[in-house]
C-alpha atoms as a PDB file:
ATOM      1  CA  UNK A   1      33.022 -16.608  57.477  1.00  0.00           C
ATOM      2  CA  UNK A   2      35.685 -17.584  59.905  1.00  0.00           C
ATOM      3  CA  UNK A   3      38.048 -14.351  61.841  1.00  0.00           C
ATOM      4  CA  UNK A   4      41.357 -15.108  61.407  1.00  0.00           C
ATOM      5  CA  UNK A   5      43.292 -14.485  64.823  1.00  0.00           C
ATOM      6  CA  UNK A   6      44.795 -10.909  64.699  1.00  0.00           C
ATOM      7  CA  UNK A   7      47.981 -10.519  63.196  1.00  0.00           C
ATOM      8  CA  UNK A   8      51.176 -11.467  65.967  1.00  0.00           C
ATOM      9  CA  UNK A   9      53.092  -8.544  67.162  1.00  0.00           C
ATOM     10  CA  UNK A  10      56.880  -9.226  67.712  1.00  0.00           C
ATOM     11  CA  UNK A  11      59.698  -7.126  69.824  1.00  0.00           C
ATOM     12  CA  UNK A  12      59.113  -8.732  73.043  1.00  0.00           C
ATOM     13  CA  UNK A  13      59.276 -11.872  75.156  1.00  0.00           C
ATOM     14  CA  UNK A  14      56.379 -13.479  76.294  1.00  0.00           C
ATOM     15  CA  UNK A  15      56.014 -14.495  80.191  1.00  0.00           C
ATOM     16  CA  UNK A  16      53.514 -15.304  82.201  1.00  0.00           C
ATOM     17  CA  UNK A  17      54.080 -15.332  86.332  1.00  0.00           C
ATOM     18  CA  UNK A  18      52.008 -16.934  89.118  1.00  0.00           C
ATOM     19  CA  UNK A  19      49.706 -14.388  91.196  1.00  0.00           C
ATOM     20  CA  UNK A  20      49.319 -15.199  94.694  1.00  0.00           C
ATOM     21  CA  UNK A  21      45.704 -16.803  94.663  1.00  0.00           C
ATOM     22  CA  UNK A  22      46.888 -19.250  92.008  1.00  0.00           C
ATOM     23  CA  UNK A  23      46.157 -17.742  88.803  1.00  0.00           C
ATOM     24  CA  UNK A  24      48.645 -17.866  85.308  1.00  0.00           C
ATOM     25  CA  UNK A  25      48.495 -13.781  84.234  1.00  0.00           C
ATOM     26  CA  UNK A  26      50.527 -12.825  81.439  1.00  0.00           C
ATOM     27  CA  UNK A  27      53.429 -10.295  80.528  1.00  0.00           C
ATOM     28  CA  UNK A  28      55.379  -8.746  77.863  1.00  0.00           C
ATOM     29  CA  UNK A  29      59.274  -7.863  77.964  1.00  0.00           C
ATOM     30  CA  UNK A  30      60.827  -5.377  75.943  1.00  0.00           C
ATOM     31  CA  UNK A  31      63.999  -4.077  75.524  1.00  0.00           C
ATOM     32  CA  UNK A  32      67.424  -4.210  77.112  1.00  0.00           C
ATOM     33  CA  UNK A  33      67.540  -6.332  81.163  1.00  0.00           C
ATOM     34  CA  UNK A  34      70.945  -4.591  81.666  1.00  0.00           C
ATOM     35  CA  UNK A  35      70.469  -0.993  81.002  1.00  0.00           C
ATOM     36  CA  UNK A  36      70.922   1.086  84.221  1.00  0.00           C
ATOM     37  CA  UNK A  37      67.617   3.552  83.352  1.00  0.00           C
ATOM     38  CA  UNK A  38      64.343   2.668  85.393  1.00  0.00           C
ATOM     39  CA  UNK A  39      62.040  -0.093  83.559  1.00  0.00           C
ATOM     40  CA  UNK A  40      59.035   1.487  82.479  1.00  0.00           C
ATOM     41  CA  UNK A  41      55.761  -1.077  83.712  1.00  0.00           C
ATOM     42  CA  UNK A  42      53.010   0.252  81.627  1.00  0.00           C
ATOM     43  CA  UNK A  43      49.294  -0.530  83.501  1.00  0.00           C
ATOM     44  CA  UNK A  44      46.130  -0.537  81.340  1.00  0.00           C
ATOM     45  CA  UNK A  45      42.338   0.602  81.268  1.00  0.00           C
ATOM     46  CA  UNK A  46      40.183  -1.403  83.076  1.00  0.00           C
ATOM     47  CA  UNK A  47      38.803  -4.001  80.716  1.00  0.00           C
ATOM     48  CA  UNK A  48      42.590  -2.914  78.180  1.00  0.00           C
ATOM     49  CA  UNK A  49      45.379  -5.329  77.802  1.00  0.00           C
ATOM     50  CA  UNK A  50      49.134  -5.156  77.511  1.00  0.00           C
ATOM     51  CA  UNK A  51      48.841  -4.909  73.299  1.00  0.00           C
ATOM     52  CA  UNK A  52      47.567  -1.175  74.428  1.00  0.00           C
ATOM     53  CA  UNK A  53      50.892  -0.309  74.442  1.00  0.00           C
ATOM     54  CA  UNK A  54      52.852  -2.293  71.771  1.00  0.00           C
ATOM     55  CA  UNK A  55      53.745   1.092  70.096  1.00  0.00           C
ATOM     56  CA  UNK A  56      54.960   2.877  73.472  1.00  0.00           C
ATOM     57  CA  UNK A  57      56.849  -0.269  74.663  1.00  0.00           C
ATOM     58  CA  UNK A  58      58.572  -0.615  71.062  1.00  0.00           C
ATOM     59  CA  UNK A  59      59.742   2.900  70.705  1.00  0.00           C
ATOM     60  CA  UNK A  60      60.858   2.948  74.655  1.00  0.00           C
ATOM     61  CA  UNK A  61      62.292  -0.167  74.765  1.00  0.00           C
ATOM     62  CA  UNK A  62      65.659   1.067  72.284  1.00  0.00           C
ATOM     63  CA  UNK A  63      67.053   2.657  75.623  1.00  0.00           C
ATOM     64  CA  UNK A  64      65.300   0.648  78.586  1.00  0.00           C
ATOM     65  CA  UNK A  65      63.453  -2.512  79.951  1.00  0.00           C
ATOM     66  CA  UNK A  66      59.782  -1.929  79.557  1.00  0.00           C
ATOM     67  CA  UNK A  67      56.948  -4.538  80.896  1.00  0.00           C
ATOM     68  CA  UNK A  68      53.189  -4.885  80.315  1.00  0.00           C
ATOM     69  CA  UNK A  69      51.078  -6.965  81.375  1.00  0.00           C
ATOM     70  CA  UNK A  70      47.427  -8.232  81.042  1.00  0.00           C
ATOM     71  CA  UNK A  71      45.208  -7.932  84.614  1.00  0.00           C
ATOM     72  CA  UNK A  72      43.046 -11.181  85.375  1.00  0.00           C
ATOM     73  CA  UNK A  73      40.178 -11.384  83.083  1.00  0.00           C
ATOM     74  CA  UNK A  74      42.114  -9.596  80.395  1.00  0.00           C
ATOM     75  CA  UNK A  75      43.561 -10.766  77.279  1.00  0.00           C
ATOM     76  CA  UNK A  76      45.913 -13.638  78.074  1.00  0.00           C
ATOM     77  CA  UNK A  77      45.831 -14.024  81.651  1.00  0.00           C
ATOM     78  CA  UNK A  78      43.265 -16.326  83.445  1.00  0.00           C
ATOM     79  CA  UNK A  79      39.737 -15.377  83.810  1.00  0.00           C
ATOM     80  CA  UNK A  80      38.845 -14.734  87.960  1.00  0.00           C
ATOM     81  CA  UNK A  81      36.170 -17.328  89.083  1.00  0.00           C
ATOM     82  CA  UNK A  82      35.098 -14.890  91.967  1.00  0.00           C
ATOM     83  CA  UNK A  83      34.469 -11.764  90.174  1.00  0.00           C
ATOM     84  CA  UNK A  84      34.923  -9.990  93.800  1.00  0.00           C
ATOM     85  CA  UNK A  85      38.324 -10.289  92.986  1.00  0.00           C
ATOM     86  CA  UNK A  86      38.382  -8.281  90.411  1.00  0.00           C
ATOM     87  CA  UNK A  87      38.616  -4.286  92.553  1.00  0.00           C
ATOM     88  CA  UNK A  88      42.036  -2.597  91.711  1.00  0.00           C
ATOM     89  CA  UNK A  89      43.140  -4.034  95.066  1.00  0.00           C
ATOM     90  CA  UNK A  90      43.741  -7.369  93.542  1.00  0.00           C
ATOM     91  CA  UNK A  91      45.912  -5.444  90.509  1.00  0.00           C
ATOM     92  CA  UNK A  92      48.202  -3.839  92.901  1.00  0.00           C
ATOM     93  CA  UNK A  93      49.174  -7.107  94.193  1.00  0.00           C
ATOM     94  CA  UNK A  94      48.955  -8.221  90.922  1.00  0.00           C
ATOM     95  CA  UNK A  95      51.519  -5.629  89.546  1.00  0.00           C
ATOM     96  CA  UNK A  96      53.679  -6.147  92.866  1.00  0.00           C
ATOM     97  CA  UNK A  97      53.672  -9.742  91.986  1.00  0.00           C
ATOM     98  CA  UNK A  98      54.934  -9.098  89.043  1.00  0.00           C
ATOM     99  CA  UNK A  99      57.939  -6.967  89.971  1.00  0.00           C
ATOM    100  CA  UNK A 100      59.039 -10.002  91.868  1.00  0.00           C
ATOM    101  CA  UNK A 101      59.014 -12.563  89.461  1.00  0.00           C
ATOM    102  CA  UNK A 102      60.596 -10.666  87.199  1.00  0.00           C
ATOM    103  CA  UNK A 103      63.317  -9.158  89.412  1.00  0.00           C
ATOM    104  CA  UNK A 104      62.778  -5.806  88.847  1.00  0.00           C
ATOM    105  CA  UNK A 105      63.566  -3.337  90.926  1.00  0.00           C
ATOM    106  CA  UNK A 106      62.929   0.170  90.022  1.00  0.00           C
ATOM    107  CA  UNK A 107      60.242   1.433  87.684  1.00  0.00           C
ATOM    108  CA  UNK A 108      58.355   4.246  86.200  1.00  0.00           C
ATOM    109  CA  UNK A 109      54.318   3.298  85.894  1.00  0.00           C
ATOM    110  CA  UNK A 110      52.501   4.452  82.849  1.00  0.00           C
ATOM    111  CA  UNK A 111      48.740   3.602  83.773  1.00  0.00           C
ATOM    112  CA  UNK A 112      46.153   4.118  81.454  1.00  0.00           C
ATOM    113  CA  UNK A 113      42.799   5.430  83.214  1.00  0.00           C
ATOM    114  CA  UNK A 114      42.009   2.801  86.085  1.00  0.00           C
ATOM    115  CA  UNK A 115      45.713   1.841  85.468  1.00  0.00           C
ATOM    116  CA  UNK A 116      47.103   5.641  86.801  1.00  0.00           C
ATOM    117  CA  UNK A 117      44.937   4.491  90.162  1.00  0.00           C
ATOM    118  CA  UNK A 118      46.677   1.125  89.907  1.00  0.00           C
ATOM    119  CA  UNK A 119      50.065   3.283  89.797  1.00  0.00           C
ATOM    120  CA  UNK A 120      49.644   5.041  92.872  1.00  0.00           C
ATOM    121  CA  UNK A 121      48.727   2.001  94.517  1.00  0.00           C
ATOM    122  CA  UNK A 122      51.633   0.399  93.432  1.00  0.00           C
ATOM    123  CA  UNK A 123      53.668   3.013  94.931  1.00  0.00           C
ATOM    124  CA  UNK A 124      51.977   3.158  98.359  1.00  0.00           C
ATOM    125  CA  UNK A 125      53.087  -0.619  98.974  1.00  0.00           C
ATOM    126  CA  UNK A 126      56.032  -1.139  97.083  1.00  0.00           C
ATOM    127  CA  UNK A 127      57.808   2.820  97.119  1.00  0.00           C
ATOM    128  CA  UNK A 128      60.969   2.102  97.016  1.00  0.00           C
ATOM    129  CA  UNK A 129      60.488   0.348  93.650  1.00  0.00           C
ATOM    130  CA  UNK A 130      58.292   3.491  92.123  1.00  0.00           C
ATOM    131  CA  UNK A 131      60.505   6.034  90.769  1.00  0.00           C
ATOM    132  CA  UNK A 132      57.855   7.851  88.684  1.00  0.00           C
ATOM    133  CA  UNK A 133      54.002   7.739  87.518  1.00  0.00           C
ATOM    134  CA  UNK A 134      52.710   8.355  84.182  1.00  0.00           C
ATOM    135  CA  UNK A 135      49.016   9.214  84.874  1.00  0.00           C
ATOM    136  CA  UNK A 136      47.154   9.192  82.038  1.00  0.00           C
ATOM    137  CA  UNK A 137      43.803  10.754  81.553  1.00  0.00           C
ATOM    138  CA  UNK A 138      43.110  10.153  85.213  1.00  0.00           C
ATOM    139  CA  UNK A 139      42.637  11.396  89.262  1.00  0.00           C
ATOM    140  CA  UNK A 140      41.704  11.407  92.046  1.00  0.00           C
ATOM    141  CA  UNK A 141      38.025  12.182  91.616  1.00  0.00           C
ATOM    142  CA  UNK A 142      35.691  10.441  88.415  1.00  0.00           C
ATOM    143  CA  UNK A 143      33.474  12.019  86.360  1.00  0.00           C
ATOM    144  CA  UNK A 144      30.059  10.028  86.810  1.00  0.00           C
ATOM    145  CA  UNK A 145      29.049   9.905  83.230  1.00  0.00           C
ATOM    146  CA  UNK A 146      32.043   9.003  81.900  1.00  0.00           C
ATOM    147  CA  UNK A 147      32.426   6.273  84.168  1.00  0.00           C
ATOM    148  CA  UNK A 148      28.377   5.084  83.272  1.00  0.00           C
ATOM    149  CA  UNK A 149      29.525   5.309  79.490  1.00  0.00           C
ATOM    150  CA  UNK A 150      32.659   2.922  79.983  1.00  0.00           C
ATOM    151  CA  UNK A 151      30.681   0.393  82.554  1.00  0.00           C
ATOM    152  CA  UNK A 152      27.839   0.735  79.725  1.00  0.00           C
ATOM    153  CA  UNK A 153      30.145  -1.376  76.970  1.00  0.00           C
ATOM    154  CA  UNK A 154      32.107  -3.464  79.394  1.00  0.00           C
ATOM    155  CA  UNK A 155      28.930  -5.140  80.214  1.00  0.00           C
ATOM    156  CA  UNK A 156      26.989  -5.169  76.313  1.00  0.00           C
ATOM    157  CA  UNK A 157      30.080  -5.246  73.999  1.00  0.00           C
ATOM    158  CA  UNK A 158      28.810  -7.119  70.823  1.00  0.00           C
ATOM    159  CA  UNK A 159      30.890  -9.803  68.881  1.00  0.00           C
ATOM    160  CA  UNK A 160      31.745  -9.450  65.663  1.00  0.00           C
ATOM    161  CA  UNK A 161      32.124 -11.379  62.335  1.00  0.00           C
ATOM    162  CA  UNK A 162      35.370  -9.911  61.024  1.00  0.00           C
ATOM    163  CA  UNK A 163      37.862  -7.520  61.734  1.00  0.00           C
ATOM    164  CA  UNK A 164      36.839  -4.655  59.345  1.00  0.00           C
ATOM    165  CA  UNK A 165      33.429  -4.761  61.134  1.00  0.00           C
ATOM    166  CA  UNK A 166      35.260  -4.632  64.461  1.00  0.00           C
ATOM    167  CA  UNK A 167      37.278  -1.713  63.112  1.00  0.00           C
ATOM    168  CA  UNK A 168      33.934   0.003  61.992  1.00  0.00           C
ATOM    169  CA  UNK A 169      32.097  -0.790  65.722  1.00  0.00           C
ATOM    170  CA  UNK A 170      35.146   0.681  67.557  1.00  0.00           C
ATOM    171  CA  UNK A 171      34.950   4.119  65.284  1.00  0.00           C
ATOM    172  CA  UNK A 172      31.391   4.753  66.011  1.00  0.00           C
ATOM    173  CA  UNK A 173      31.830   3.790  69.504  1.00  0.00           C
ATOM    174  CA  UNK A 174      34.386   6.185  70.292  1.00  0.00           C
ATOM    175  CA  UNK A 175      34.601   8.664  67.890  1.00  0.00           C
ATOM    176  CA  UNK A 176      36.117  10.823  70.653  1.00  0.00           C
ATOM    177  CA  UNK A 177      39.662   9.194  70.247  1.00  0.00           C
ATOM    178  CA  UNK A 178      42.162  10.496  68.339  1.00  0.00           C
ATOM    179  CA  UNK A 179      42.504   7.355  66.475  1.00  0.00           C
ATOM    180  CA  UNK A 180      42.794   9.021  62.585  1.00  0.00           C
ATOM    181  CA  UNK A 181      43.425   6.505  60.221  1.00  0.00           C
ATOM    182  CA  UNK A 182      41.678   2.975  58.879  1.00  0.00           C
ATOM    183  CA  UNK A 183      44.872   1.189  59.796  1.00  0.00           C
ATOM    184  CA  UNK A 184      45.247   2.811  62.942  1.00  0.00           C
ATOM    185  CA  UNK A 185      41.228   1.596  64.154  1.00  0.00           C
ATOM    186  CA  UNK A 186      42.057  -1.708  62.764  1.00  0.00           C
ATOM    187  CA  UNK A 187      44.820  -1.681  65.225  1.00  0.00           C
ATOM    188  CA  UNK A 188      42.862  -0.689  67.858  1.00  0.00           C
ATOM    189  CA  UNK A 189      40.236  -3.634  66.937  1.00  0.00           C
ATOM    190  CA  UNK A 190      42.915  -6.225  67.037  1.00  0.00           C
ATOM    191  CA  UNK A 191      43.672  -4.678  70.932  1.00  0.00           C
ATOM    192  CA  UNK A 192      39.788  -5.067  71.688  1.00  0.00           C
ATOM    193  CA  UNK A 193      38.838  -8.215  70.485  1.00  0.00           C
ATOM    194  CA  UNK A 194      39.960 -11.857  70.091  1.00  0.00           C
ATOM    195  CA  UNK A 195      38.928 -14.670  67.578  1.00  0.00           C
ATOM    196  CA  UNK A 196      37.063 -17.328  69.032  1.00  0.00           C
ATOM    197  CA  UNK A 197      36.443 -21.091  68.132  1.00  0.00           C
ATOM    198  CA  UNK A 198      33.053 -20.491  66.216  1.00  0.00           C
ATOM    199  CA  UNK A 199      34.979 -17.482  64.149  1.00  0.00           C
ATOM    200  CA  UNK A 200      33.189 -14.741  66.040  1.00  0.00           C
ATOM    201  CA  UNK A 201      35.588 -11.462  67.203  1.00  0.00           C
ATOM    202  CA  UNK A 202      34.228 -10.939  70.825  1.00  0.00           C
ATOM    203  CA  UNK A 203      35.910  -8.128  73.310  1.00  0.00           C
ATOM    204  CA  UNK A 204      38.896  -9.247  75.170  1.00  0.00           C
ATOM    205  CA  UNK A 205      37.622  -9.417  78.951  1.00  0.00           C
ATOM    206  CA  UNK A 206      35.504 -11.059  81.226  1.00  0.00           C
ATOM    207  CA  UNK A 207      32.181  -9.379  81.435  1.00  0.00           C
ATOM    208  CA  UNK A 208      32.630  -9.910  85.252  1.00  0.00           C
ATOM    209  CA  UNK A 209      35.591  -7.047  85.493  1.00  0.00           C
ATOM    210  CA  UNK A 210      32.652  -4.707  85.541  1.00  0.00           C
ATOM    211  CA  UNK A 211      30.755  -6.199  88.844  1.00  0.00           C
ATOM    212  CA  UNK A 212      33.327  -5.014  91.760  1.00  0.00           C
ATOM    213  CA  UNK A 213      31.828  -1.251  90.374  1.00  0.00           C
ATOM    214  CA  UNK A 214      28.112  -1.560  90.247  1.00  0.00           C
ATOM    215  CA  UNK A 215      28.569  -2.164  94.201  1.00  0.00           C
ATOM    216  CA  UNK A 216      27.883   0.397  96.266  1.00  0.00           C
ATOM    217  CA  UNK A 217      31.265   2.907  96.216  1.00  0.00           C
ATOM    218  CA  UNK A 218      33.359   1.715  99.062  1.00  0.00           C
ATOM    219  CA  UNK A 219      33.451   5.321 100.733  1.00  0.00           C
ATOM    220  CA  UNK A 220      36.419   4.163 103.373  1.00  0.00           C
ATOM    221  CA  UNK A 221      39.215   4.173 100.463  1.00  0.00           C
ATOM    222  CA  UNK A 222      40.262   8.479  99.890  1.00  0.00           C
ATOM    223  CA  UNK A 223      41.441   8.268  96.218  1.00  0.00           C
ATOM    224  CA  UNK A 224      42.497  11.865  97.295  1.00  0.00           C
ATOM    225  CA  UNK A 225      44.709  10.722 100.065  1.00  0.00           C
ATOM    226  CA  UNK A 226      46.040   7.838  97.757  1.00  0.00           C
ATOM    227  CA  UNK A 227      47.238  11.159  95.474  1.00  0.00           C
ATOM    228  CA  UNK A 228      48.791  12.702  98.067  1.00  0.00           C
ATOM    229  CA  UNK A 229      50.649   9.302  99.359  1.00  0.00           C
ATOM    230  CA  UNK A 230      52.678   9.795  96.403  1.00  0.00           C
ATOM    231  CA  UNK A 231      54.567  12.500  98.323  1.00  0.00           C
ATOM    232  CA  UNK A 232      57.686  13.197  96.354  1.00  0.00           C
ATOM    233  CA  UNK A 233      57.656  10.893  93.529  1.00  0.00           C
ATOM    234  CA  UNK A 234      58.059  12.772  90.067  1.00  0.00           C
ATOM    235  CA  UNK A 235      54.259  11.926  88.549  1.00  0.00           C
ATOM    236  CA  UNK A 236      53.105  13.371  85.149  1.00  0.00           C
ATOM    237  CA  UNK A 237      49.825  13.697  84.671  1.00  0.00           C
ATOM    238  CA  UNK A 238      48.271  13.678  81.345  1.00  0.00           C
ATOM    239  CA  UNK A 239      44.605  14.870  80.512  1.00  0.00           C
ATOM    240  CA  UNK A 240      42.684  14.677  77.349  1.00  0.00           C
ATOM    241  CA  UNK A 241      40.891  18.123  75.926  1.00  0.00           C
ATOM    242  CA  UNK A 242      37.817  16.565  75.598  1.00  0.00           C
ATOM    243  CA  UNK A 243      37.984  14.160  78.533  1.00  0.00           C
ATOM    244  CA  UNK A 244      34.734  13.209  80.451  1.00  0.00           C
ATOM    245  CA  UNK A 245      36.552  10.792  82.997  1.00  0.00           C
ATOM    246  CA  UNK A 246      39.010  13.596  84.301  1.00  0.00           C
ATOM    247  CA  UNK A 247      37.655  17.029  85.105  1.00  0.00           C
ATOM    248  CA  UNK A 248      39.485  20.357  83.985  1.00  0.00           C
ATOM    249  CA  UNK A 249      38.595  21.244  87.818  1.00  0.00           C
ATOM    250  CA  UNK A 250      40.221  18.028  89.355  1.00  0.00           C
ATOM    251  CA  UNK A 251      43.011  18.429  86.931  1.00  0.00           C
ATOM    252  CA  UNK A 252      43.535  21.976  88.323  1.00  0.00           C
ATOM    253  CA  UNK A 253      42.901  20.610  92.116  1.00  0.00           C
ATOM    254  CA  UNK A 254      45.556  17.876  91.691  1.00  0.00           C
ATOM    255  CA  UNK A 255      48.554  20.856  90.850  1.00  0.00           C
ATOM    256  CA  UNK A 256      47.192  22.845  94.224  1.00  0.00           C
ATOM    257  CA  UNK A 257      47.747  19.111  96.142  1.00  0.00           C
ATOM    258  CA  UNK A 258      50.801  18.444  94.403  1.00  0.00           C
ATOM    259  CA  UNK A 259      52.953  21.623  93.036  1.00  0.00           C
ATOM    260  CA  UNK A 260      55.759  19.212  91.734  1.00  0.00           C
ATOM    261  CA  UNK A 261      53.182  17.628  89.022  1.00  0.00           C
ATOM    262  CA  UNK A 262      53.635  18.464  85.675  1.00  0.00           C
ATOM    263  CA  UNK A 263      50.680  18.701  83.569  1.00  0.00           C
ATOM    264  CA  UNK A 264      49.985  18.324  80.341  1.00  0.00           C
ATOM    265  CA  UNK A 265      46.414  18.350  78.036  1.00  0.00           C
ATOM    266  CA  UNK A 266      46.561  16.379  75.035  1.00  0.00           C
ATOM    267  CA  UNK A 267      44.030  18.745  72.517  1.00  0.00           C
ATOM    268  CA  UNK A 268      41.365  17.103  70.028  1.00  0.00           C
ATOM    269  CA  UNK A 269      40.756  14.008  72.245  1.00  0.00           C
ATOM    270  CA  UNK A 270      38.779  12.147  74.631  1.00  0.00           C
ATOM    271  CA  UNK A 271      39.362   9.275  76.660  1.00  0.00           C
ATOM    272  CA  UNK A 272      41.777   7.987  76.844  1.00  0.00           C
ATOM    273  CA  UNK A 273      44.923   9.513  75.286  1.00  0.00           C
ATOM    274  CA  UNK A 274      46.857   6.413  73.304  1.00  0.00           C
ATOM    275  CA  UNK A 275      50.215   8.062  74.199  1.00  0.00           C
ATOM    276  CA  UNK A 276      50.971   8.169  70.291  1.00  0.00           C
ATOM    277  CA  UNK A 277      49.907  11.707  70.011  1.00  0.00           C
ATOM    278  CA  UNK A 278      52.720  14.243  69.246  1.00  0.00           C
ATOM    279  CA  UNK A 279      52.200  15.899  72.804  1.00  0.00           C
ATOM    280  CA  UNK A 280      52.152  12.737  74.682  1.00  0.00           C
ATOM    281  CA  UNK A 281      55.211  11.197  73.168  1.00  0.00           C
ATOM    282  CA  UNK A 282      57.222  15.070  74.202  1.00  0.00           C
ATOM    283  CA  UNK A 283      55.877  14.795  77.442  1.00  0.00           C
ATOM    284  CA  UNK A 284      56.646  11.241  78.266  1.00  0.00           C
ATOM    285  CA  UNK A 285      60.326  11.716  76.334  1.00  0.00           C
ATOM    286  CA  UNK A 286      60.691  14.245  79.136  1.00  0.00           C
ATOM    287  CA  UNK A 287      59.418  13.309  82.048  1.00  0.00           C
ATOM    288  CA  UNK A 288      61.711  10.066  81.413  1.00  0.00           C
ATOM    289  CA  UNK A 289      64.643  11.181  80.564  1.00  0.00           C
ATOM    290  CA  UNK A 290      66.047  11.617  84.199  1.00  0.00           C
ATOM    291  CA  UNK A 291      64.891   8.504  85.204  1.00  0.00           C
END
């Protein structure tokens, strides 16, 4: 049996933009180029694309401009030949590159797990286009094994012969999510994998993406300092109740470094928040609305 290609989501224009080594990555536009509100950029996981937030960008998008995009070896944008290239460095420029090419301005970042770290990066060399971070289920410090557990099925994802058995793969994987219904892991299968030529469903990414962290941790770079380089920039930080990437004690350490963060803990869920549960949406609602 031959996998169909996922069904096509629609709401959005499709882009793609040239990255300064050369490669094609790709983008999605949503919503309205002339309203006056900051464009929300939305950053995903490490090894996550843009269709992560299809839902967010669609309900968003009625009042503002909202881009995602897919970092190399993800989803629709080229595949790196020098995996070395592939350290959250590279996204930053990545994501700055992208501002440019599509003439934007001013934004609010929304990054998922590596993609909050992407966020502050973002706004360390490009703040005066960085109005506001969404951080979500992320800081400044990592917890070990939940960092093992993610590098674990980057590297030894299996394909799969159809979508249902994607669906099924994804809900014993990560049972931890607060993913509830059949349609709603089917949707998160259709994120995950693509259909290739010989009808198998394999994961979305270059197996590579995973290489830049088995290195030795580059001790130089102060993920703390990078936190506190965010100075007065409104930041929302999101952390799930059952998360075992951000700690309950970093969570608490990031308020003492920055009183101005507002925090919220998403109950029932591990990593990462999908930013469709009923506290997320609230808290993102809010934290946007001045922006």
């Amino acid at each position: 049996m031959t996998a169909a290609p996922a069904p096509p989501q629609t709401g959005f224009r499709d882009g793609t933009f040239t990255a300064q080594d050369g490669l094609r990555l790709y983008y999605r536009d949503y919503g309205r180029h002339d309203s006056n509100r900051a464009t929300v950029l939305c950053l995903p996981g490490l090894a996550r694309n843009s269709r992560d937030f299809h839902g967010l960008a669609l309900r968003l998008s009625a009042a503002r401009r909202v881009l995602t995009f897919d970092y190399r070896g993800r989803g629709r944008s080229d595949y790196d030949a020098d995996w070395r290239h592939y350290e959250p460095r590279s996204c930053v420029d990545d994501a700055r590159h992208l501002l440019a090419a599509t003439n934007t301005h001013r934004v609010v970042a929304v990054g998922t797990s590596m993609g909050g770290l992407i966020a502050l990066g973002l706004a360390l060399v490009a703040a005066s286009s960085v109005s506001g971070i969404v951080m979500n289920d992320v800081g400044p410090d990592i917890q070990s094994a939940g960092l093992e557990r993610i590098m674990g099925y980057i590297a030894k994802f299996p394909p799969q012969p159809d979508w249902q058995q994607a669906a099924q793969e994804l809900r014993r994987n990560f049972p931890m999510l607060s993913i509830k219904s059949d349609a709603g892991w089917l949707n998160f299968a259709y994120a995950t994998y693509r259909a290739d030529p010989d009808g198998m469903l394999r994961a979305d990414w270059d197996p590579a993406i995973a290489k830049p962290f088995g290195r030795r941790a580059d001790t130089s770079f102060d993920l703390w300092a990078l936190f506190r380089a965010a100075g007065r920039i409104p930041v929302l930080a999101l952390r799930a109740g059952r998360s075992d990437i951000l700690s309950e004690e970093t969570f608490r350490r990031m308020k003492a470094e920055k009183p101005d963060l507002v925090q919220v803990v998403i109950p029932d869920t591990g990593h990462t928040p999908t930013l469709g549960e009923p506290e997320a949406v609230k808290a993102i609602d809010a934290f946007l609305a001045p922006l």
